[in-house]
C-alpha atoms as a PDB file:
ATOM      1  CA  UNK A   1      29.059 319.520 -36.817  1.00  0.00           C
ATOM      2  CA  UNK A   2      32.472 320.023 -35.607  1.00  0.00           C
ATOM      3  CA  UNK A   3      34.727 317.074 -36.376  1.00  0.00           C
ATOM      4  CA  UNK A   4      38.668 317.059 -35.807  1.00  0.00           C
ATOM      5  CA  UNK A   5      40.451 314.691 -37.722  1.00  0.00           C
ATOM      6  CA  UNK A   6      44.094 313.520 -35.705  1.00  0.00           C
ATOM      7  CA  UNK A   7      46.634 310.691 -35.220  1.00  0.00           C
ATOM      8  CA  UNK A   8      45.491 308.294 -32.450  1.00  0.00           C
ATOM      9  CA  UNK A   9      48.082 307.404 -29.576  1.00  0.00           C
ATOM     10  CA  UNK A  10      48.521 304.049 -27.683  1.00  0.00           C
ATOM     11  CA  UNK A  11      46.653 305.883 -25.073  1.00  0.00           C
ATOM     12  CA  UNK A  12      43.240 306.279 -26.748  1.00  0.00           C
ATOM     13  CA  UNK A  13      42.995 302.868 -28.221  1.00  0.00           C
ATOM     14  CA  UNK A  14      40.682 301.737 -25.451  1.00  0.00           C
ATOM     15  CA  UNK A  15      37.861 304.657 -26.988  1.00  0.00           C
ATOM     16  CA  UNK A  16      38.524 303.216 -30.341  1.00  0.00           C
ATOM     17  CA  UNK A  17      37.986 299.860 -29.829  1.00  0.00           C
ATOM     18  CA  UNK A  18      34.216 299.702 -29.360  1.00  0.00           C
ATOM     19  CA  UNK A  19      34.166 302.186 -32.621  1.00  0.00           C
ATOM     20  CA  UNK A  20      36.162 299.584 -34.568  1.00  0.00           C
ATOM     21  CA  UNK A  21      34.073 296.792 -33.487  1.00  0.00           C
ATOM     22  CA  UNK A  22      30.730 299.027 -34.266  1.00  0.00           C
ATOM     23  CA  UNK A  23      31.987 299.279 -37.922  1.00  0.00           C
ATOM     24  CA  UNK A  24      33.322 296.324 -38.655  1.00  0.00           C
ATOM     25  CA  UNK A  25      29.980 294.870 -37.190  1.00  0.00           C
ATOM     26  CA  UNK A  26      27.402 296.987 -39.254  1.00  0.00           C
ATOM     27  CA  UNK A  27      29.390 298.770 -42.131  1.00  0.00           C
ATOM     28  CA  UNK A  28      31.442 296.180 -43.730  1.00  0.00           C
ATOM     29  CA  UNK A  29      28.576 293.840 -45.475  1.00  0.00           C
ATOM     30  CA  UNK A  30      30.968 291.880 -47.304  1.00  0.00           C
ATOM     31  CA  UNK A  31      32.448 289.762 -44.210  1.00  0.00           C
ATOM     32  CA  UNK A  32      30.227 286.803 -42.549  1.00  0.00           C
ATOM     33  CA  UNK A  33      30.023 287.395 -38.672  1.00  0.00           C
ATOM     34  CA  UNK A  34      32.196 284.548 -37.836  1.00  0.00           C
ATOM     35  CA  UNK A  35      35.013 286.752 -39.945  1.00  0.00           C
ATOM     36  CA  UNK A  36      33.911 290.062 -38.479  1.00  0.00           C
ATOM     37  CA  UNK A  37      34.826 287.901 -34.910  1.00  0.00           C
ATOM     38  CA  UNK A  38      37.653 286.409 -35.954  1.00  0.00           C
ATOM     39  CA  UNK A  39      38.980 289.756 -37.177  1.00  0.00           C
ATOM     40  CA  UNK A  40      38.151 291.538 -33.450  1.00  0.00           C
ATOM     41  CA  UNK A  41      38.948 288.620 -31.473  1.00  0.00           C
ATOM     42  CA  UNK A  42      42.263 287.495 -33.116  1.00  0.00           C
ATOM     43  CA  UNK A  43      43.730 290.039 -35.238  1.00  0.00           C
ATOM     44  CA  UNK A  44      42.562 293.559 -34.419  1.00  0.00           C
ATOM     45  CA  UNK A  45      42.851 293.322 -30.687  1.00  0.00           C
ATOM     46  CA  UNK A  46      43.845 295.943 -28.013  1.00  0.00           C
ATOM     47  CA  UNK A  47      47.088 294.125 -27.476  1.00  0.00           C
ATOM     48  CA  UNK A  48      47.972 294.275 -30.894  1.00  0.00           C
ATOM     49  CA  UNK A  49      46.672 297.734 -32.023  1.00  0.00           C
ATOM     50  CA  UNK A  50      49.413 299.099 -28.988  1.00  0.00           C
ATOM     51  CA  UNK A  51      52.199 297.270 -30.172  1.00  0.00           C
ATOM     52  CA  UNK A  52      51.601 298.014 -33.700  1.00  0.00           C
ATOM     53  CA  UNK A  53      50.943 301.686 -32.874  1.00  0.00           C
ATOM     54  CA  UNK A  54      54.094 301.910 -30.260  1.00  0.00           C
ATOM     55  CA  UNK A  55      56.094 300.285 -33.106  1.00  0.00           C
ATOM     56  CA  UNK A  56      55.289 302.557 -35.820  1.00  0.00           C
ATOM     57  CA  UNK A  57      53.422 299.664 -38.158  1.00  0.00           C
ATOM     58  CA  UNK A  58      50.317 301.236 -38.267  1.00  0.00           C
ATOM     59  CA  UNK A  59      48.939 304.640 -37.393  1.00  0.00           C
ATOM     60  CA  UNK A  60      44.939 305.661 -37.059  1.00  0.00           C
ATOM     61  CA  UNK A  61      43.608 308.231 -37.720  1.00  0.00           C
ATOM     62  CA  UNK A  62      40.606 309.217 -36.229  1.00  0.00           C
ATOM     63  CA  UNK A  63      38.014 311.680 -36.831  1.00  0.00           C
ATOM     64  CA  UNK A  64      36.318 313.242 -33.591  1.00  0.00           C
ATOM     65  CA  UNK A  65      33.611 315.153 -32.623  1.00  0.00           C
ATOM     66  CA  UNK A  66      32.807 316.868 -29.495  1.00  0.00           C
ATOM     67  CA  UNK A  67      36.124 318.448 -28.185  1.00  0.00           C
ATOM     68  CA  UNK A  68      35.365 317.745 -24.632  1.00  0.00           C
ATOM     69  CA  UNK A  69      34.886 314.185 -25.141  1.00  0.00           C
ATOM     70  CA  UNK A  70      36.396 313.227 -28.407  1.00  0.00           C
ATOM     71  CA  UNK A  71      33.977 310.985 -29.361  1.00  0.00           C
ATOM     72  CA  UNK A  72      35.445 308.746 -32.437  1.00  0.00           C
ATOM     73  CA  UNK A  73      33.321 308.606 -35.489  1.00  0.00           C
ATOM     74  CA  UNK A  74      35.441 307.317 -37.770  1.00  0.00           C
ATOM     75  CA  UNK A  75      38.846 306.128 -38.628  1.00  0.00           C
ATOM     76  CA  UNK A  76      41.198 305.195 -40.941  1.00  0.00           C
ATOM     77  CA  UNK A  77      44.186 302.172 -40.002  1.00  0.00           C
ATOM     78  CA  UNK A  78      47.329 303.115 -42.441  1.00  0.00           C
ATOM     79  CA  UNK A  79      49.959 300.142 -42.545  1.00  0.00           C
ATOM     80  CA  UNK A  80      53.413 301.549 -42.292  1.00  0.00           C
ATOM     81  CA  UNK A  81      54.990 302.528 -45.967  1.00  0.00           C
ATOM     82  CA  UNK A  82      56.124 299.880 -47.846  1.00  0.00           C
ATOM     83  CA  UNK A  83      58.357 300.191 -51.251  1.00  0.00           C
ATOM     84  CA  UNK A  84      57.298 303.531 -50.990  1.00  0.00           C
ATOM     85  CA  UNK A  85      53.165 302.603 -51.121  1.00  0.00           C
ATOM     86  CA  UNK A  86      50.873 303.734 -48.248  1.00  0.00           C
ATOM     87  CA  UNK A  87      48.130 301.003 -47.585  1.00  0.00           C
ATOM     88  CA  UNK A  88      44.899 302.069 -45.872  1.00  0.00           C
ATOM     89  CA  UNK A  89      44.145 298.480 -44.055  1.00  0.00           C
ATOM     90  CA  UNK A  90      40.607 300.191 -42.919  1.00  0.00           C
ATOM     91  CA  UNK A  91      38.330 302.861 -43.587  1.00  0.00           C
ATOM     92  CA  UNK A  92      35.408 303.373 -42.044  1.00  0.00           C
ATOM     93  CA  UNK A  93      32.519 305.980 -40.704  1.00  0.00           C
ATOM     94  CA  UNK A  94      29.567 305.510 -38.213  1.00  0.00           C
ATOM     95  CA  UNK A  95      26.050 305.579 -40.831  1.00  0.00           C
ATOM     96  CA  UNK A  96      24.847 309.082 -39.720  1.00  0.00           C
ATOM     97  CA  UNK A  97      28.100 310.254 -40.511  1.00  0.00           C
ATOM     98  CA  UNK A  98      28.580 309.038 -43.604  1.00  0.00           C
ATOM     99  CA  UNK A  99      28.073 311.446 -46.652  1.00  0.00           C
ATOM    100  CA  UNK A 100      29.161 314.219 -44.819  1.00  0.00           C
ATOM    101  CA  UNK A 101      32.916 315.235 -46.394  1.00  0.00           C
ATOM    102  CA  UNK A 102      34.579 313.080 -43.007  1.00  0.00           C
ATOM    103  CA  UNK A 103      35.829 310.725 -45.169  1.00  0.00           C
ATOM    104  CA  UNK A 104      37.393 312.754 -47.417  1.00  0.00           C
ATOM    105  CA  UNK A 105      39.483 314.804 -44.432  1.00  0.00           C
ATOM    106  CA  UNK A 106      40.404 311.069 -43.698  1.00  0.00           C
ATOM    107  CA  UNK A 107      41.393 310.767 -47.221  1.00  0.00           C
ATOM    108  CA  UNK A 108      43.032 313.988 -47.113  1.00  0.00           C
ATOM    109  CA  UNK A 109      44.863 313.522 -43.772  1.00  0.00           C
ATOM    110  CA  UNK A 110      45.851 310.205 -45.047  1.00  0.00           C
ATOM    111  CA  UNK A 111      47.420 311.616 -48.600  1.00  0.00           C
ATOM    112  CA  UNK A 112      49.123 313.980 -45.988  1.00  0.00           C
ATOM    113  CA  UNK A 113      50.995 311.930 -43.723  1.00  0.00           C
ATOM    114  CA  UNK A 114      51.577 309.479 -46.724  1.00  0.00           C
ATOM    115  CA  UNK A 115      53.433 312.602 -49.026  1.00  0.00           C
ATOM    116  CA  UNK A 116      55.333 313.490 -45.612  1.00  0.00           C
ATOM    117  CA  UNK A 117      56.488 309.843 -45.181  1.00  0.00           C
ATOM    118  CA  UNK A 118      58.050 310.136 -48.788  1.00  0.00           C
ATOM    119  CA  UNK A 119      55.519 307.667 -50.466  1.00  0.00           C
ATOM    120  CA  UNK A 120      54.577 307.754 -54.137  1.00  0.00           C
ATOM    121  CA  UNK A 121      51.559 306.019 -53.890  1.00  0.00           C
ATOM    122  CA  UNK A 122      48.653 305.489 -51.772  1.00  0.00           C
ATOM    123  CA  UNK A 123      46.297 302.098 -51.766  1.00  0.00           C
ATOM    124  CA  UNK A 124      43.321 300.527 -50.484  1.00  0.00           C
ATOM    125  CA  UNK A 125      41.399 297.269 -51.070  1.00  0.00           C
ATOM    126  CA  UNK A 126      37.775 297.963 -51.325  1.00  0.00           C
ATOM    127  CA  UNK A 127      34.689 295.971 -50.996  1.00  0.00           C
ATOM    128  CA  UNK A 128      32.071 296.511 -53.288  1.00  0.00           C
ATOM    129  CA  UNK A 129      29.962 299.169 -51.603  1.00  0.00           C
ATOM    130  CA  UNK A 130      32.931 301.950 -51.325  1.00  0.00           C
ATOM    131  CA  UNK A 131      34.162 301.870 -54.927  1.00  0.00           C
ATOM    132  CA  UNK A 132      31.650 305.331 -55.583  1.00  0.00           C
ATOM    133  CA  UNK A 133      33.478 306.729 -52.685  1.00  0.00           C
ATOM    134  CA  UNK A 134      37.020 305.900 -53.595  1.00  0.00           C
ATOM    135  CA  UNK A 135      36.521 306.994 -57.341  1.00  0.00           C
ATOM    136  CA  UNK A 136      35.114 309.908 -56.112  1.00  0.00           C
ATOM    137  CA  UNK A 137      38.023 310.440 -53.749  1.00  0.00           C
ATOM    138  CA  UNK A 138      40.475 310.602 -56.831  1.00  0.00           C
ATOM    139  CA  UNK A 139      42.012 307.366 -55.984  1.00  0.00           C
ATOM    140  CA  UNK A 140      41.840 305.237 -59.461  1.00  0.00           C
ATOM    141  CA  UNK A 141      40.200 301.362 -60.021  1.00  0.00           C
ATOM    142  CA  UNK A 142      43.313 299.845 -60.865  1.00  0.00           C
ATOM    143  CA  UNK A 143      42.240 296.027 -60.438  1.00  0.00           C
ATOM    144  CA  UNK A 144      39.821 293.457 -59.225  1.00  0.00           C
ATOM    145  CA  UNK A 145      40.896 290.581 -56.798  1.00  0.00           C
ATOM    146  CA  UNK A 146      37.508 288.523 -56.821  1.00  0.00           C
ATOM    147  CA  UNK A 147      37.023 286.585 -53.834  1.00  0.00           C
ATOM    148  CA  UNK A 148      39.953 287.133 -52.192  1.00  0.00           C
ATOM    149  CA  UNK A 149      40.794 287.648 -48.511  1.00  0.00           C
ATOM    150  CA  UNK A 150      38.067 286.263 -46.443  1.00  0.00           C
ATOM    151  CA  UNK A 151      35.693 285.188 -49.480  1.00  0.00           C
ATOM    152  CA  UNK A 152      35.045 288.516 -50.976  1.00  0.00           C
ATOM    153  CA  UNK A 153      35.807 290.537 -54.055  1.00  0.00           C
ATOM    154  CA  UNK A 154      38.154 293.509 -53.344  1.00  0.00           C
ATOM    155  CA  UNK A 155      38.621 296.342 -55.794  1.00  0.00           C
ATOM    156  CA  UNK A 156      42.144 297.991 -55.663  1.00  0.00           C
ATOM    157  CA  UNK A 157      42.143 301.730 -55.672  1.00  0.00           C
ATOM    158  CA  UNK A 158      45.444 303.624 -56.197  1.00  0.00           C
ATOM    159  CA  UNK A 159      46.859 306.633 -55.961  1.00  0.00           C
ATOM    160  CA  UNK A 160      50.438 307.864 -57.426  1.00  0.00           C
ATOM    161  CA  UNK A 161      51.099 311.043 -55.313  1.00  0.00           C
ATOM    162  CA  UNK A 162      54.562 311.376 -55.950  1.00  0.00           C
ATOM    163  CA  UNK A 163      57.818 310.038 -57.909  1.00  0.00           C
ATOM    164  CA  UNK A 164      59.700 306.477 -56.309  1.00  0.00           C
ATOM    165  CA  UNK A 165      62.797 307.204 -54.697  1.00  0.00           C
ATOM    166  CA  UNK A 166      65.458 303.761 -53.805  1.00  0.00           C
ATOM    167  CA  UNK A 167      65.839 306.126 -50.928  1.00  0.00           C
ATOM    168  CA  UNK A 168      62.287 305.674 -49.598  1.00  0.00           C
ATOM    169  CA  UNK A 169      61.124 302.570 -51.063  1.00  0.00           C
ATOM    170  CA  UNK A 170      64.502 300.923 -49.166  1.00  0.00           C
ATOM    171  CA  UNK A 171      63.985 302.426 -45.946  1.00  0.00           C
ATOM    172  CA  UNK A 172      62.986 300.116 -42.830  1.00  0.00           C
ATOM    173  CA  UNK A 173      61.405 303.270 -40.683  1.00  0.00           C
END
């Protein structure tokens, strides 16, 4: 299995799409339908993945296999830094991929691109059936926010990758 792991352009947001739905759909338990639609059909839309992506708020990373077609099995959606922190909004792998070291090159690409942007943290919100992963990722339980955003319990996983600069954690890049 050869899988690239890269930053996804406005351009290929149309391939992602159905890959973002997929997941959302079938690998996040936590969320009713009626959320999973709102999410897709108001929030996380084409329109709004380009402008965020064209205005540097989020990026995606994507991880790919097949070189000829790039077809996207998994992603990652990173907010823009914030006080120096680097949020990963989404994480998520088709099933047959799972298990299979992708998410960790997400991980990795992720802790990457977050040490670059000058962050000294990383963070995600986790539901319930990814806290093995992140633990086993390195990233630390650091609290529990029980039923929070959208009626579930999230588990905060952190990260400190690096020391807080006013420099950084003041900048509006």
């Amino acid at each position: 299995m050869n899988i690239a792991i890269s930053l996804l352009s406005k351009q290929e947001i149309d391939s992602f799409l159905p890959v973002f739905a997929h997941i959302l759909e079938n690998e996040f338990p936590g969320y009713t339908k009626n959320v999973v639609r709102y999410f897709l059909d108001k929030i996380y839309t084409k329109i709004n993945f380009e402008w965020w992506t064209s205005q540097k708020q989020k990026i995606i990373i994507a991880a790919t296999e097949n070189e000829s077609i790039k077809e996207i099995v998994g992603f990652a959606v990173i907010d823009a830094p914030y006080g120096g922190v680097s949020f990963c909004r989404w994480l998520g792998l088709k099933k047959k991929y799972q298990r299979k070291g992708i998410g960790k090159q997400i991980i990795d690409k992720w802790k990457e691109l977050a040490i670059q942007s000058g962050c000294h943290k990383m963070e995600v919100a986790s539901q319930p059936t990814a806290k093995e992963f992140y633990a086993k990722m390195g990233l630390e339980l650091e609290g529990l926010r029980k039923l929070s955003y959208f009626g579930i319990d999230q588990y905060i996983y952190g990260k400190v990758i690096g020391t807080p600069t006013d420099e950084v954690m003041t900048s509006s890049k």
